[in-house]
PDB file of N, CA and C in Angstrom:
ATOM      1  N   UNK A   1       0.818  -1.196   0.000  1.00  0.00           N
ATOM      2  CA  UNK A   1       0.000   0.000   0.000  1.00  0.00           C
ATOM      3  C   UNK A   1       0.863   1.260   0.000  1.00  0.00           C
ATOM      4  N   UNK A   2       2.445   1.366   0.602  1.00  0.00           N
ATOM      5  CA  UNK A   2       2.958   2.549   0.904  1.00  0.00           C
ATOM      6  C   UNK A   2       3.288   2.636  -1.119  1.00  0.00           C
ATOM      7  N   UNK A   3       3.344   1.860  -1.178  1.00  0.00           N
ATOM      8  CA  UNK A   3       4.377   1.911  -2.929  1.00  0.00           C
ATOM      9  C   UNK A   3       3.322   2.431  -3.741  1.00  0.00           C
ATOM     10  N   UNK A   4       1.919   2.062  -3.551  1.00  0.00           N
ATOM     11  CA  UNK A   4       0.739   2.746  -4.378  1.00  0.00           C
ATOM     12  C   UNK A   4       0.412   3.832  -3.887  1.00  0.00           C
ATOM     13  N   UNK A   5       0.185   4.093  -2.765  1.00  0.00           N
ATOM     14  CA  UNK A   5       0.050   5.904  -2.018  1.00  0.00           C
ATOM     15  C   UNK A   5       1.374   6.755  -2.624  1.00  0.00           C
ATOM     16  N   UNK A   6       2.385   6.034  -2.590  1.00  0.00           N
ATOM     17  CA  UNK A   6       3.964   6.713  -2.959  1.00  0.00           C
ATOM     18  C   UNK A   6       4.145   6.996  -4.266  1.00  0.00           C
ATOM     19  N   UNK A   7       3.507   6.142  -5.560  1.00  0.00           N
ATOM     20  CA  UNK A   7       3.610   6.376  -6.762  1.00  0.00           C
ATOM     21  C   UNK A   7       2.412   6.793  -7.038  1.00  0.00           C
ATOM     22  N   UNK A   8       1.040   6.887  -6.843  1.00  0.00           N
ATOM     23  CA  UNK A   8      -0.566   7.201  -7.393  1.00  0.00           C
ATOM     24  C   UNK A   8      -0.319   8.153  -6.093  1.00  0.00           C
ATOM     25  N   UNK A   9      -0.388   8.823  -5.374  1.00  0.00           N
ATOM     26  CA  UNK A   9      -0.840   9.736  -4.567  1.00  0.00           C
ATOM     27  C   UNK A   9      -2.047   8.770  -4.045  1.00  0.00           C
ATOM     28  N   UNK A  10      -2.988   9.739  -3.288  1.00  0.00           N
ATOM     29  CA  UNK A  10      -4.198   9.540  -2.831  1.00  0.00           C
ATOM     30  C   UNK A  10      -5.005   8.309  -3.103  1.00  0.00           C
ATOM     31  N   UNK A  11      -5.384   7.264  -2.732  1.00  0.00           N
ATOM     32  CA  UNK A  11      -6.297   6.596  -3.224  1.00  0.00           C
ATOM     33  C   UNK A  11      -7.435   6.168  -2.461  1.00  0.00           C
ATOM     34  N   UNK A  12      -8.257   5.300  -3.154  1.00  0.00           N
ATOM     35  CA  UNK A  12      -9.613   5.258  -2.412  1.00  0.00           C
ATOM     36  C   UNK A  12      -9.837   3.739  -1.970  1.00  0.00           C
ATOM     37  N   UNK A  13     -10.333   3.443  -0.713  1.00  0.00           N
ATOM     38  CA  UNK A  13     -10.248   2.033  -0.152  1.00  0.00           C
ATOM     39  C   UNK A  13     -10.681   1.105  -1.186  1.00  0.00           C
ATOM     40  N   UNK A  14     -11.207   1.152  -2.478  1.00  0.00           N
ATOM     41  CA  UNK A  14     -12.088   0.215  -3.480  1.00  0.00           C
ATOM     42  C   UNK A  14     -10.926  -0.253  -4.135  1.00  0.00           C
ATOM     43  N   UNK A  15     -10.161   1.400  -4.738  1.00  0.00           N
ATOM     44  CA  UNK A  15      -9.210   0.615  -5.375  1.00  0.00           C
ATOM     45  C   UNK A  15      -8.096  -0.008  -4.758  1.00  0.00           C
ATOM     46  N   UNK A  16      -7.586   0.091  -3.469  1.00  0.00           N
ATOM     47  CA  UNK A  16      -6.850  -1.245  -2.902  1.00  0.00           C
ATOM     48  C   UNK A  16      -7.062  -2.344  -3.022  1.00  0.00           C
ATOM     49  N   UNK A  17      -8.338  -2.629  -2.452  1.00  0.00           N
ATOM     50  CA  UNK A  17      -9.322  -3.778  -2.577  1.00  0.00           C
ATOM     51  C   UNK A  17      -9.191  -4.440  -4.327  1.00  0.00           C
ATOM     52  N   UNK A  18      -9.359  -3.873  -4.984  1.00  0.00           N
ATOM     53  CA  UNK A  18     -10.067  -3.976  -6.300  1.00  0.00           C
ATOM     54  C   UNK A  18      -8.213  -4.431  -7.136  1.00  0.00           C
ATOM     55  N   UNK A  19      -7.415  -4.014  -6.903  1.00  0.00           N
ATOM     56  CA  UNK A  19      -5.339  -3.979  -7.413  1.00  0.00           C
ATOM     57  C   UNK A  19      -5.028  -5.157  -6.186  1.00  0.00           C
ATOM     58  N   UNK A  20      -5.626  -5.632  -5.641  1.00  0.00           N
ATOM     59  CA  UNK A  20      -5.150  -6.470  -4.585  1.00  0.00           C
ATOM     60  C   UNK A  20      -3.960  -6.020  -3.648  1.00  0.00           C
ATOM     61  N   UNK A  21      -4.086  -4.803  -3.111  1.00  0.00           N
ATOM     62  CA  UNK A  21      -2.804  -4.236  -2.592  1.00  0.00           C
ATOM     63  C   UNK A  21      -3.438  -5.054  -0.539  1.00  0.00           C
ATOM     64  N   UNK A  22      -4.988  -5.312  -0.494  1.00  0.00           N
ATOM     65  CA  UNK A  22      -5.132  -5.054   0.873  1.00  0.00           C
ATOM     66  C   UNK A  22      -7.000  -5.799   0.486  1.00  0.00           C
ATOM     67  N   UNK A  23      -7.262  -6.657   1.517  1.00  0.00           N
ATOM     68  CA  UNK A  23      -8.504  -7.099   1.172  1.00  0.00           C
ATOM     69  C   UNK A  23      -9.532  -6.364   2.703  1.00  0.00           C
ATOM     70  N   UNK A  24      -8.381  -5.217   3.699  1.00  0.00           N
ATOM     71  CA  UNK A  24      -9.140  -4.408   4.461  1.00  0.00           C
ATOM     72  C   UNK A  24      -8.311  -3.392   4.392  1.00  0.00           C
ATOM     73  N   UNK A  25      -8.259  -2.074   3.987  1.00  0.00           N
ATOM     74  CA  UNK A  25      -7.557  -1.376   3.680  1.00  0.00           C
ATOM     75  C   UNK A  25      -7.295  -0.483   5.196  1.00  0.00           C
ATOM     76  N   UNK A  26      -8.471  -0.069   5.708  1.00  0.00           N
ATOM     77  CA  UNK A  26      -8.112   0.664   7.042  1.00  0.00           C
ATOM     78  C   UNK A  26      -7.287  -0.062   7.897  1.00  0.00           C
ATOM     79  N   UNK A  27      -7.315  -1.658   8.123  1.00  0.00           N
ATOM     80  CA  UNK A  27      -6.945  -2.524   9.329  1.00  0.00           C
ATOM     81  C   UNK A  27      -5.328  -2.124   9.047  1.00  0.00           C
ATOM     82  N   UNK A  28      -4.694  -2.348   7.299  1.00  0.00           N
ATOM     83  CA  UNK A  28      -3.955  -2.261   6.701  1.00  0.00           C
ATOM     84  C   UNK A  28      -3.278  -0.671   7.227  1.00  0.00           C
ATOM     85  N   UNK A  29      -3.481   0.302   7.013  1.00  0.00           N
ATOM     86  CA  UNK A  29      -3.393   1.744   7.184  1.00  0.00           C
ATOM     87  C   UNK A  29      -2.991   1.752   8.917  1.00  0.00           C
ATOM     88  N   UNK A  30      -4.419   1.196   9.913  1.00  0.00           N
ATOM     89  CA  UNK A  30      -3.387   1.655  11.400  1.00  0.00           C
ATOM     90  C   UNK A  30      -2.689   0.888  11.672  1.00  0.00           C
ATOM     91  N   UNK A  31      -2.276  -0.430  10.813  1.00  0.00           N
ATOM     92  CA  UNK A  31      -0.858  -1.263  11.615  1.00  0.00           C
ATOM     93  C   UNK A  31       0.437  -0.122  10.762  1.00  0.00           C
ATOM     94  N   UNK A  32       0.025   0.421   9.749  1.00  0.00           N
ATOM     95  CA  UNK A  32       1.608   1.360   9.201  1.00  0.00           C
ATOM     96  C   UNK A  32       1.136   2.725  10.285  1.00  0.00           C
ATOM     97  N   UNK A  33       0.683   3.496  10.542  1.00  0.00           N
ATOM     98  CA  UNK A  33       0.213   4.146  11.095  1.00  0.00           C
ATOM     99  C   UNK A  33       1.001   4.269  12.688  1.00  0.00           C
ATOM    100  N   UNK A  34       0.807   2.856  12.903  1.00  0.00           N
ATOM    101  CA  UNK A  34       1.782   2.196  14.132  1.00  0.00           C
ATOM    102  C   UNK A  34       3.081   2.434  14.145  1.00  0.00           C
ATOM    103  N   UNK A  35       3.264   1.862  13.269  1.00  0.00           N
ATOM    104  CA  UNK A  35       4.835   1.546  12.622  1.00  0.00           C
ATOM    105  C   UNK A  35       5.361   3.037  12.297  1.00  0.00           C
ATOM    106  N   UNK A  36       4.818   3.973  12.366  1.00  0.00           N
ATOM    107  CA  UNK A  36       5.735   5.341  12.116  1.00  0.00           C
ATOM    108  C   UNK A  36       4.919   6.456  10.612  1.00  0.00           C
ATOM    109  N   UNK A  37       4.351   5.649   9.893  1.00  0.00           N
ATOM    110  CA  UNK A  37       3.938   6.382   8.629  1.00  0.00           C
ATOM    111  C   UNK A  37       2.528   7.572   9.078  1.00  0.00           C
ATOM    112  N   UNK A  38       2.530   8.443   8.268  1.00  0.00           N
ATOM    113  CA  UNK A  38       1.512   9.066   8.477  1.00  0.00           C
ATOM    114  C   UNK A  38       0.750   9.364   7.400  1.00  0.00           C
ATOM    115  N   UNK A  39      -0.511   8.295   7.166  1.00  0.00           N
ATOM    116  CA  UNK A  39      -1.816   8.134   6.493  1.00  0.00           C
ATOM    117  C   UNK A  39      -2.970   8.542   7.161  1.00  0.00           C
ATOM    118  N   UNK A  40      -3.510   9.288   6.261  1.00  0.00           N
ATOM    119  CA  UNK A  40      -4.539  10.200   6.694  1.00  0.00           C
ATOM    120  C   UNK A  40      -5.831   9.137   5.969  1.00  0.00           C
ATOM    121  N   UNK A  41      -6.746   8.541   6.759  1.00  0.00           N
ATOM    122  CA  UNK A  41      -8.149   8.699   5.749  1.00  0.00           C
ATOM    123  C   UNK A  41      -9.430   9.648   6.018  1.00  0.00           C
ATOM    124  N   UNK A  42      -9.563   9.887   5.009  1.00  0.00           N
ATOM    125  CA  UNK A  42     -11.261  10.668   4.698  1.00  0.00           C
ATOM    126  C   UNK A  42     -11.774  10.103   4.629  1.00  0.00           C
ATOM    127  N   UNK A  43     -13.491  10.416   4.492  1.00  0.00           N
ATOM    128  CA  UNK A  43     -14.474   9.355   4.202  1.00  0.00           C
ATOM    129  C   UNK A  43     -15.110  10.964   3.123  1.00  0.00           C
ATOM    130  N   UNK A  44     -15.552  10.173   1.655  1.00  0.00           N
ATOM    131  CA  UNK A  44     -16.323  11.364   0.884  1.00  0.00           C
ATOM    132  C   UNK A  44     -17.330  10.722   0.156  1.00  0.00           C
ATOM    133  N   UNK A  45     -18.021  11.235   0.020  1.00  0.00           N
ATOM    134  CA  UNK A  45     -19.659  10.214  -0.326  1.00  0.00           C
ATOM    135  C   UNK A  45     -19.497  10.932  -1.997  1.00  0.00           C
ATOM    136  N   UNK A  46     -19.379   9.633  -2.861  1.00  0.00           N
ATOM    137  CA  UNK A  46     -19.204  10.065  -4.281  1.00  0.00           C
ATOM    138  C   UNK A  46     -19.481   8.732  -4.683  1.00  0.00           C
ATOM    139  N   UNK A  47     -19.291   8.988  -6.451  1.00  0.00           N
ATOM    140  CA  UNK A  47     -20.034   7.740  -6.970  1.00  0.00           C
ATOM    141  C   UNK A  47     -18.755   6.391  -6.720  1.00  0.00           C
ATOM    142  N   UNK A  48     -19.542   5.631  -6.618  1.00  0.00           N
ATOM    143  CA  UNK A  48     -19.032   4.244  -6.718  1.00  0.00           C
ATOM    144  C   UNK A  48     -18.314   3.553  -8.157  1.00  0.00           C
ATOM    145  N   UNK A  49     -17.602   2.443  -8.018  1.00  0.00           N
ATOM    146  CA  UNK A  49     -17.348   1.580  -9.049  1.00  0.00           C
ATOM    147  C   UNK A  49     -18.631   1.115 -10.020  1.00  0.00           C
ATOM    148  N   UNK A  50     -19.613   0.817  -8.841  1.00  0.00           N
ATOM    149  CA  UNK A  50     -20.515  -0.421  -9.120  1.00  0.00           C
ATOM    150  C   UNK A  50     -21.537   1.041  -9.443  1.00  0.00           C
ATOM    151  N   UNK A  51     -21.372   2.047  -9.984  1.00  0.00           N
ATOM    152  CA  UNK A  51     -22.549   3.114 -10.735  1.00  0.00           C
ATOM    153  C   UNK A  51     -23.374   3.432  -9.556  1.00  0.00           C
ATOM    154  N   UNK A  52     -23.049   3.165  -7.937  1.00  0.00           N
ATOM    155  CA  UNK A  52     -24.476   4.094  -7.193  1.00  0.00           C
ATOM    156  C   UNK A  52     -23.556   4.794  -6.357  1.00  0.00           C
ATOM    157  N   UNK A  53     -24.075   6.000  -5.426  1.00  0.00           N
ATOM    158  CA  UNK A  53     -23.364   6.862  -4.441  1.00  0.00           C
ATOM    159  C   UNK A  53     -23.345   6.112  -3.381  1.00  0.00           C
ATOM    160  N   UNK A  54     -21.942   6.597  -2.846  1.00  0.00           N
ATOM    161  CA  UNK A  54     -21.812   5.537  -1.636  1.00  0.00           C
ATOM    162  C   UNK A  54     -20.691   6.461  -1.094  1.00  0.00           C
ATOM    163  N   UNK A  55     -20.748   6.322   0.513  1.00  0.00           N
ATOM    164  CA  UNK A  55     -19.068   6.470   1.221  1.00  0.00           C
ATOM    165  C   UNK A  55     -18.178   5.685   0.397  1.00  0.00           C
ATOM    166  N   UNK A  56     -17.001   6.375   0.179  1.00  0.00           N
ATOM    167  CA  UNK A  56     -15.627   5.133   0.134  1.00  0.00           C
ATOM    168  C   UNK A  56     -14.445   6.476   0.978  1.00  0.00           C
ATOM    169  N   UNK A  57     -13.642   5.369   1.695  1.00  0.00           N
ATOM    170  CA  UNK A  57     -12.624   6.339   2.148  1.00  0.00           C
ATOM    171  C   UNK A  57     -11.799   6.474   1.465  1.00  0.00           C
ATOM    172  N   UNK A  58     -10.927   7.656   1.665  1.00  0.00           N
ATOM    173  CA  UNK A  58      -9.853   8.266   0.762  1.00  0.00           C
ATOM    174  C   UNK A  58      -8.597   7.949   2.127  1.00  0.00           C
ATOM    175  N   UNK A  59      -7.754   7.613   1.075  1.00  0.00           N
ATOM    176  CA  UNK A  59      -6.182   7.187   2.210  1.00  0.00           C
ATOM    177  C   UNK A  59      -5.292   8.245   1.263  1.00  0.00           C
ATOM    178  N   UNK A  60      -4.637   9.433   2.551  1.00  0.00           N
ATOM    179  CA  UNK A  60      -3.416  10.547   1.850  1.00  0.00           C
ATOM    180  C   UNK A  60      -2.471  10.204   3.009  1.00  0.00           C
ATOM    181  N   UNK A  61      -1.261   9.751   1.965  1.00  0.00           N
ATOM    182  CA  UNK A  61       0.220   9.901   2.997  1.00  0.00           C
ATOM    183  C   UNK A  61       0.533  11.328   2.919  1.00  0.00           C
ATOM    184  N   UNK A  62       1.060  11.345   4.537  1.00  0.00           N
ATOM    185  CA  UNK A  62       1.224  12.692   4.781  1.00  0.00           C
ATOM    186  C   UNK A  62       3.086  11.972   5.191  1.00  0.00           C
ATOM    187  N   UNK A  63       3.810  13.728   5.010  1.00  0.00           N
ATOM    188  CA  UNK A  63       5.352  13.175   5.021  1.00  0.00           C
ATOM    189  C   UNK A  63       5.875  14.361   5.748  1.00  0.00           C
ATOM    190  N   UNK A  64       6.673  13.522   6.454  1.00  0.00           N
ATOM    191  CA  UNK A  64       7.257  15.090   7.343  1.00  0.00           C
ATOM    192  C   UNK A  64       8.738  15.936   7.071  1.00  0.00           C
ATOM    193  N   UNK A  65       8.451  16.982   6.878  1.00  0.00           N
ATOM    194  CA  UNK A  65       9.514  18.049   6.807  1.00  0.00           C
ATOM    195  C   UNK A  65      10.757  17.783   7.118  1.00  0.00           C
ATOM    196  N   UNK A  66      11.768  17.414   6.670  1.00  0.00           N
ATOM    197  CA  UNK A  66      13.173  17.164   7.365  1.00  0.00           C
ATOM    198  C   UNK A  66      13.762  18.744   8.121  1.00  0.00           C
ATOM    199  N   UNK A  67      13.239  19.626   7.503  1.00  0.00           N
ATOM    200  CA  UNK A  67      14.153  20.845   8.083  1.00  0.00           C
ATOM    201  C   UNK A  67      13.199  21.541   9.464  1.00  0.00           C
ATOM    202  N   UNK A  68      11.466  21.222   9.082  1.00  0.00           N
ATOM    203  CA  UNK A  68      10.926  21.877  10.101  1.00  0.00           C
ATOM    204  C   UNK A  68       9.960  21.047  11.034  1.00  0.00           C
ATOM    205  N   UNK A  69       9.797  19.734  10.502  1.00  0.00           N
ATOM    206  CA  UNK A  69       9.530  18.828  11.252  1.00  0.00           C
ATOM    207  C   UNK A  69       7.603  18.250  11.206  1.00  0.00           C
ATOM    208  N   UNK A  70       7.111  19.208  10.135  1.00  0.00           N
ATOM    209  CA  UNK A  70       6.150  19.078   9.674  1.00  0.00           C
ATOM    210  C   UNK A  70       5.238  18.667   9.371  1.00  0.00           C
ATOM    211  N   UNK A  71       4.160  17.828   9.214  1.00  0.00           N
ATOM    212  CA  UNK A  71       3.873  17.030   8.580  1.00  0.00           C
ATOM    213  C   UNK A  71       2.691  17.378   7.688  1.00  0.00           C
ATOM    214  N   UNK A  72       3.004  17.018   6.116  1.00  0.00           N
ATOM    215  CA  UNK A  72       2.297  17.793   4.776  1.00  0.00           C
ATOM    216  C   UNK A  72       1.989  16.797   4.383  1.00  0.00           C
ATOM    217  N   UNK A  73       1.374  17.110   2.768  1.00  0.00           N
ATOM    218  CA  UNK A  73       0.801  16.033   2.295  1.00  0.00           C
ATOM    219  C   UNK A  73       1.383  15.666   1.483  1.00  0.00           C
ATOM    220  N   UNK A  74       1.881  14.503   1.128  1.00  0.00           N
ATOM    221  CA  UNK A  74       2.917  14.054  -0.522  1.00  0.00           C
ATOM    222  C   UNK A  74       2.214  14.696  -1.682  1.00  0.00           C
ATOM    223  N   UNK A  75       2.768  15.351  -2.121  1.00  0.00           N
ATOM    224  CA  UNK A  75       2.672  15.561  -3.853  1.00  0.00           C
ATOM    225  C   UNK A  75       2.692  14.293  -4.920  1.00  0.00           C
ATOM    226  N   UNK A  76       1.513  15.112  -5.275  1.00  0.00           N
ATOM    227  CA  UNK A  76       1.343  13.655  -6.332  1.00  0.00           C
ATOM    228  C   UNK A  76       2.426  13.511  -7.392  1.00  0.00           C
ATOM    229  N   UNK A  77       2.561  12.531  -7.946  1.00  0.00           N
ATOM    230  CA  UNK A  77       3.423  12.545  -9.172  1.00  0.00           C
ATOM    231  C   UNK A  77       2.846  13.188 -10.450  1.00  0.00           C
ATOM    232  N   UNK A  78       3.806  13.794 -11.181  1.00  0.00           N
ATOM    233  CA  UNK A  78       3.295  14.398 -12.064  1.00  0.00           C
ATOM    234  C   UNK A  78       2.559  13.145 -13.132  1.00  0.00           C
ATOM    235  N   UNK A  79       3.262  12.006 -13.189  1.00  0.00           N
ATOM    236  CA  UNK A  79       2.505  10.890 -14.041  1.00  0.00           C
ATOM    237  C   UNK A  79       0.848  10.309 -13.463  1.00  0.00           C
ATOM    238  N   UNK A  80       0.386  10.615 -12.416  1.00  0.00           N
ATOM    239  CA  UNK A  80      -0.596  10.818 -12.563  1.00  0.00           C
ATOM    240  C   UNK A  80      -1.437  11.826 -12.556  1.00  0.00           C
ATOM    241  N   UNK A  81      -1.078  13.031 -13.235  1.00  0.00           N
ATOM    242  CA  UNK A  81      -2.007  14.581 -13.119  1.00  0.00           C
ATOM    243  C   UNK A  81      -3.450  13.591 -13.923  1.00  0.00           C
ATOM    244  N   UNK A  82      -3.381  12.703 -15.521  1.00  0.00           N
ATOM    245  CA  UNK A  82      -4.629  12.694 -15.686  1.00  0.00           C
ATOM    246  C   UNK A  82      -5.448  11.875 -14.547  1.00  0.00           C
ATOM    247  N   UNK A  83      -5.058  10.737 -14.104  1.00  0.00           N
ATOM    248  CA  UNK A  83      -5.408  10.078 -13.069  1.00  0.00           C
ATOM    249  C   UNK A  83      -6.259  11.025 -12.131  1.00  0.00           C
ATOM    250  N   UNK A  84      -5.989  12.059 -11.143  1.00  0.00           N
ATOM    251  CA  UNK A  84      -6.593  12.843 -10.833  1.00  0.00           C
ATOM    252  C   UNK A  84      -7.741  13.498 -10.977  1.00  0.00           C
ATOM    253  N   UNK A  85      -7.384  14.123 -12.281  1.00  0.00           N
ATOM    254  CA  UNK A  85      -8.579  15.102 -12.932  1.00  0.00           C
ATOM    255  C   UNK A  85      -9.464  14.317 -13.315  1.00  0.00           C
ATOM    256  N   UNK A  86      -9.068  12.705 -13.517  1.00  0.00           N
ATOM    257  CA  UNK A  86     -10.384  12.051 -13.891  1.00  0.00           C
ATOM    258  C   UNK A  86     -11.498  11.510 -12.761  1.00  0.00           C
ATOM    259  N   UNK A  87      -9.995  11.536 -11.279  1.00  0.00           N
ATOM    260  CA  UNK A  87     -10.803  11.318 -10.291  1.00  0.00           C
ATOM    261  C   UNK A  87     -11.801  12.540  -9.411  1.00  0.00           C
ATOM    262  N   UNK A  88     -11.542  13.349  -9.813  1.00  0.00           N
ATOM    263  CA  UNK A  88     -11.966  14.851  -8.810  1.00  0.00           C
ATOM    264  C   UNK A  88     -13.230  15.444  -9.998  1.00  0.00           C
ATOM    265  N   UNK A  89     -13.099  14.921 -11.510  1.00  0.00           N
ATOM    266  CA  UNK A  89     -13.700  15.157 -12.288  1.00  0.00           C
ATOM    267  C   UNK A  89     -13.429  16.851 -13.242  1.00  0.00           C
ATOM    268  N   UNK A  90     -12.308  16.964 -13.125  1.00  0.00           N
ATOM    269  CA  UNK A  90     -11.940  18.547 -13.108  1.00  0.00           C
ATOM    270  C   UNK A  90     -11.589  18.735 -14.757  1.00  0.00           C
TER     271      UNK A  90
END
């Protein structure tokens, strides 16, 4: 899951589930969570895979500042800008 948050930015608990990264994605999230990482989830009520509205949570690694100790949100990669806009709908 850190290698798909790390290369896709942001993703949504379906598609873990759905890429086989995690068959419970939150349980997945507070054992790294534990371990030192800092993953943020949302919950945002938008359309589904399966065509109806539904909650799905959103998982954002957050990364901390080496100089000020911070903690921000990873920048997405520029290889997925369309990825994005197709997800936010923009």
């Amino acid at each position: 899951m850190l290698a798909r948050l790390r290369s896709y930015g942001p993703s949504f608990d379906y598609e873990f589930i759905a890429e086989g990264w995690s068959t419970n994605p939150a349980a997945r999230v507070a054992e790294l969570n534990a371990s030192g990482h800092h993953i943020e989830a949302l919950r945002c009520f938008r359309w589904l895979p399966n065509g109806a509205q539904g909650w799905a949570t959103l998982f954002v690694m957050r990364v901390k500042c080496d100089k000020t100790g911070v903690v921000m949100a990873t920048p997405v990669p520029a290889s997925s800008y369309g990825w994005e806009r197709e997800r936010w709908g923009t």
